[in-house]
C-alpha atoms as a PDB file:
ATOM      1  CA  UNK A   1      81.946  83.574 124.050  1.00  0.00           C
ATOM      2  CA  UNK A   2      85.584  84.759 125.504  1.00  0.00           C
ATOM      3  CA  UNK A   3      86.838  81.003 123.885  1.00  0.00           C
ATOM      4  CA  UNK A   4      85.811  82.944 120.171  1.00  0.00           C
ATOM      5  CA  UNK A   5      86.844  86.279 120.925  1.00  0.00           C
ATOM      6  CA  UNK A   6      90.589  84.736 122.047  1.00  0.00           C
ATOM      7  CA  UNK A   7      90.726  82.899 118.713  1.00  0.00           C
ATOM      8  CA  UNK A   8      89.769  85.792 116.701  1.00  0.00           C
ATOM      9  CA  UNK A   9      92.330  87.472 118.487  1.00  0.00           C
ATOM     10  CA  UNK A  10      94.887  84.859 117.675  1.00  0.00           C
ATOM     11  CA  UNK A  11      94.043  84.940 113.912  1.00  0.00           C
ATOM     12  CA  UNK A  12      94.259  88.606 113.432  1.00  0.00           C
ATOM     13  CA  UNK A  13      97.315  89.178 115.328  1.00  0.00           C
ATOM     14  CA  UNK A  14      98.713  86.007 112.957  1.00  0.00           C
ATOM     15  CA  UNK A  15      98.245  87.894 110.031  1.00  0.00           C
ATOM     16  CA  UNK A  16      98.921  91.123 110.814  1.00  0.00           C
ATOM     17  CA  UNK A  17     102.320  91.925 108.117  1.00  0.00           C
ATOM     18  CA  UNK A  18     105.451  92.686 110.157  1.00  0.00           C
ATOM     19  CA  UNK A  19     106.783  95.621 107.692  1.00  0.00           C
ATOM     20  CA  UNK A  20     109.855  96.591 109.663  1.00  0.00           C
ATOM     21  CA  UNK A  21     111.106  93.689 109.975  1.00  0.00           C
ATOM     22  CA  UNK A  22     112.049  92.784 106.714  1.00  0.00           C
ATOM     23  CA  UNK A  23     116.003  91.814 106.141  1.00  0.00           C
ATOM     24  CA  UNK A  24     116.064  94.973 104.009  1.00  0.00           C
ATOM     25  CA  UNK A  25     115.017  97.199 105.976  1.00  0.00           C
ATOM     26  CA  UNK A  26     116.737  95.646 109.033  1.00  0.00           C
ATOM     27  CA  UNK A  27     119.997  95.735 106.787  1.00  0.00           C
ATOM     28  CA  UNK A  28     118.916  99.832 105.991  1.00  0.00           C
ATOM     29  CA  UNK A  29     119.230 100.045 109.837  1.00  0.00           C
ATOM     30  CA  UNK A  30     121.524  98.592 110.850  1.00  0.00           C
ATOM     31  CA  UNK A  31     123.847 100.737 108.187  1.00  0.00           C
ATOM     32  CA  UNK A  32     122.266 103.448 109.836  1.00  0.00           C
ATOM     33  CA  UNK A  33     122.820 102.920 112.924  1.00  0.00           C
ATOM     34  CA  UNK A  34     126.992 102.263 112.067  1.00  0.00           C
ATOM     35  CA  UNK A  35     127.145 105.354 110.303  1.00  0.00           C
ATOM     36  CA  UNK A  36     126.155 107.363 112.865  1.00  0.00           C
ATOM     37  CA  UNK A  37     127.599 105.960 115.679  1.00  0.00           C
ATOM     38  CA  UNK A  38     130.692 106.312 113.604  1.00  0.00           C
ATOM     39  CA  UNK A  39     130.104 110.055 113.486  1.00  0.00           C
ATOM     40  CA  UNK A  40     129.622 110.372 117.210  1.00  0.00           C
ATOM     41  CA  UNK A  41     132.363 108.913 118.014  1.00  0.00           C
ATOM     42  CA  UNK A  42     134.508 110.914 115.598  1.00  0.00           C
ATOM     43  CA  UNK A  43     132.987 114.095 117.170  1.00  0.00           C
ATOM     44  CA  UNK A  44     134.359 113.829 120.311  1.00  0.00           C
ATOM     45  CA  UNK A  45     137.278 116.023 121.765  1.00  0.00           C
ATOM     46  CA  UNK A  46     135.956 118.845 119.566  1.00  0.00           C
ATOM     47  CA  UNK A  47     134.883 122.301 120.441  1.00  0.00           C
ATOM     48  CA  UNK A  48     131.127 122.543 120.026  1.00  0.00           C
ATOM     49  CA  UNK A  49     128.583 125.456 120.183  1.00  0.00           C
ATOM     50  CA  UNK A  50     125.034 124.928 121.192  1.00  0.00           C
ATOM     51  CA  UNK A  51     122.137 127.042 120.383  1.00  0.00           C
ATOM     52  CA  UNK A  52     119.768 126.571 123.079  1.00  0.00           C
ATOM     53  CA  UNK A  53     116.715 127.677 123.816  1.00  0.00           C
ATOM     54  CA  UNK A  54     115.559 131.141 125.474  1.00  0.00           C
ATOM     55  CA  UNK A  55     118.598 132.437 122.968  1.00  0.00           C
ATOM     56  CA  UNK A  56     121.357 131.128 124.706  1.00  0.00           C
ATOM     57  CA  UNK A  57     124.378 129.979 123.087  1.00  0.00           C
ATOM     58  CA  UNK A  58     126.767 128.219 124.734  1.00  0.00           C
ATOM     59  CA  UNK A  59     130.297 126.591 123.813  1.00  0.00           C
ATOM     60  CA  UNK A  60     132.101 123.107 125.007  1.00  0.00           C
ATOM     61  CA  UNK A  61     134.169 119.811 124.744  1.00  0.00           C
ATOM     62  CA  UNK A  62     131.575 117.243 123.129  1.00  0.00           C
ATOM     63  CA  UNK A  63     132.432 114.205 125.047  1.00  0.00           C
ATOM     64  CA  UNK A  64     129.553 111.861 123.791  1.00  0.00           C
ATOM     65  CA  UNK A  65     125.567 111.418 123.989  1.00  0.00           C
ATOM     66  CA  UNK A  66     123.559 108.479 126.151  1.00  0.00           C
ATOM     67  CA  UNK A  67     122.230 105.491 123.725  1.00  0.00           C
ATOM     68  CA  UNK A  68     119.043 107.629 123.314  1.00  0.00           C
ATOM     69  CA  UNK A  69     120.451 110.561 122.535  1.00  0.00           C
ATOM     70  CA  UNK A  70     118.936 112.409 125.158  1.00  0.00           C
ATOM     71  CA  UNK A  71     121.562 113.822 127.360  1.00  0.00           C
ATOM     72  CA  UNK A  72     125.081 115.118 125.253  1.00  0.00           C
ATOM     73  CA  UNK A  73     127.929 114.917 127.792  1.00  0.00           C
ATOM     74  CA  UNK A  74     130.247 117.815 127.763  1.00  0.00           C
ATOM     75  CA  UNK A  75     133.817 119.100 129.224  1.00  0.00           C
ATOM     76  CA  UNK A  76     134.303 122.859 130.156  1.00  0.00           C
ATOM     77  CA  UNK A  77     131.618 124.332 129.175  1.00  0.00           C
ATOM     78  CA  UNK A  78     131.478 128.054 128.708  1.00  0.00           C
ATOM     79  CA  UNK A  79     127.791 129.499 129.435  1.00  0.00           C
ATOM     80  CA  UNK A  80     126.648 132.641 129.795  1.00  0.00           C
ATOM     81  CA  UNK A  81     126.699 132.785 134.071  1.00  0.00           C
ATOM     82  CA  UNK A  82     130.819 131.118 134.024  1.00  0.00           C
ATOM     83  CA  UNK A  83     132.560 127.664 133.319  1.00  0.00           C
ATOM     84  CA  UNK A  84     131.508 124.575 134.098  1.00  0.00           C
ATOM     85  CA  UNK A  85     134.070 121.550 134.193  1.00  0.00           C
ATOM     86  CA  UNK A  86     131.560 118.898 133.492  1.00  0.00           C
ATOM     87  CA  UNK A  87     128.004 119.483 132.311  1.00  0.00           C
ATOM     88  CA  UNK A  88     125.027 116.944 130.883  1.00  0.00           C
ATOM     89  CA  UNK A  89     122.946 118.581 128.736  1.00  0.00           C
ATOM     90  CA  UNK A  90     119.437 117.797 127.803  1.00  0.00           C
ATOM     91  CA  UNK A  91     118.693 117.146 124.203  1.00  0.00           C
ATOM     92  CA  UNK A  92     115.620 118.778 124.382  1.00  0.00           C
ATOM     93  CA  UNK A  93     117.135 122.078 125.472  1.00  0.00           C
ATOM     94  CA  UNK A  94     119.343 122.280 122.446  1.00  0.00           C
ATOM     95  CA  UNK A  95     118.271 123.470 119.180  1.00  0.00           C
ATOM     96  CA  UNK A  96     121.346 122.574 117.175  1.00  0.00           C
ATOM     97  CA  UNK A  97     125.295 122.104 117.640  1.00  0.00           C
ATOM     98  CA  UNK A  98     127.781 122.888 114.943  1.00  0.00           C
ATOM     99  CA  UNK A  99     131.391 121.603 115.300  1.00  0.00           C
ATOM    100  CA  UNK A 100     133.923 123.133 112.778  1.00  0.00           C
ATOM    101  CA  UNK A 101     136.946 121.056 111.213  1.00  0.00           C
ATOM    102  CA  UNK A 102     135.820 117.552 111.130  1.00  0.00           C
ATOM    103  CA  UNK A 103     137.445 115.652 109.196  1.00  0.00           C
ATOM    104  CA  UNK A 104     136.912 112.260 107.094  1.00  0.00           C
ATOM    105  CA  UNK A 105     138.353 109.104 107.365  1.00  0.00           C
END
């Protein structure tokens, strides 16, 4: 009886239909992916506000983000309580970020 239910097993995972792995939409990622690591990295060095949660705005240096995007590294950041020189903050605390000026290349 486990002998069956193993093979069973074996044939439906074998035809289960990998979707997203399909060179297009591999190729649709991976352009993805470029473009906005291209926009992260032209971000940085400029001044950034963040609208937090509990209504708190704050403004600093966007340094960069962690390969999840879960923590956005900044430099002198100006909070409501004083300046900090470094700070990490959590992506989930922040509502949105506008930086002004950017420019194309």
């Amino acid at each position: 009886m486990v002998g069956s239910d193993e093979a069973e097993l074996k044939i439906s995972e074998s035809s289960v239909n990998h979707d997203f792995s399909t060179p297009e939409k591999q190729e649709a990622r991976t352009f993805l992916r470029e473009r906005f690591l291209r926009v992260i990295s032209g971000v940085i060095g400029k001044e950034a506000s963040f609208q937090l949660y509990e209504n708190t705005k704050v403004k600093a240096e966007f340094r960069g983000c962690d390969i999840d995007c879960l923590e956005i590294f900044t430099r002198n950041l100006e909070t409501p309580s004083g300046k900090v020189p470094e700070a990490i903050l959590r992506a989930t605390d922040v509502i949105s970020f506008e930086i002004d000026n950017i420019q194309q290349t």
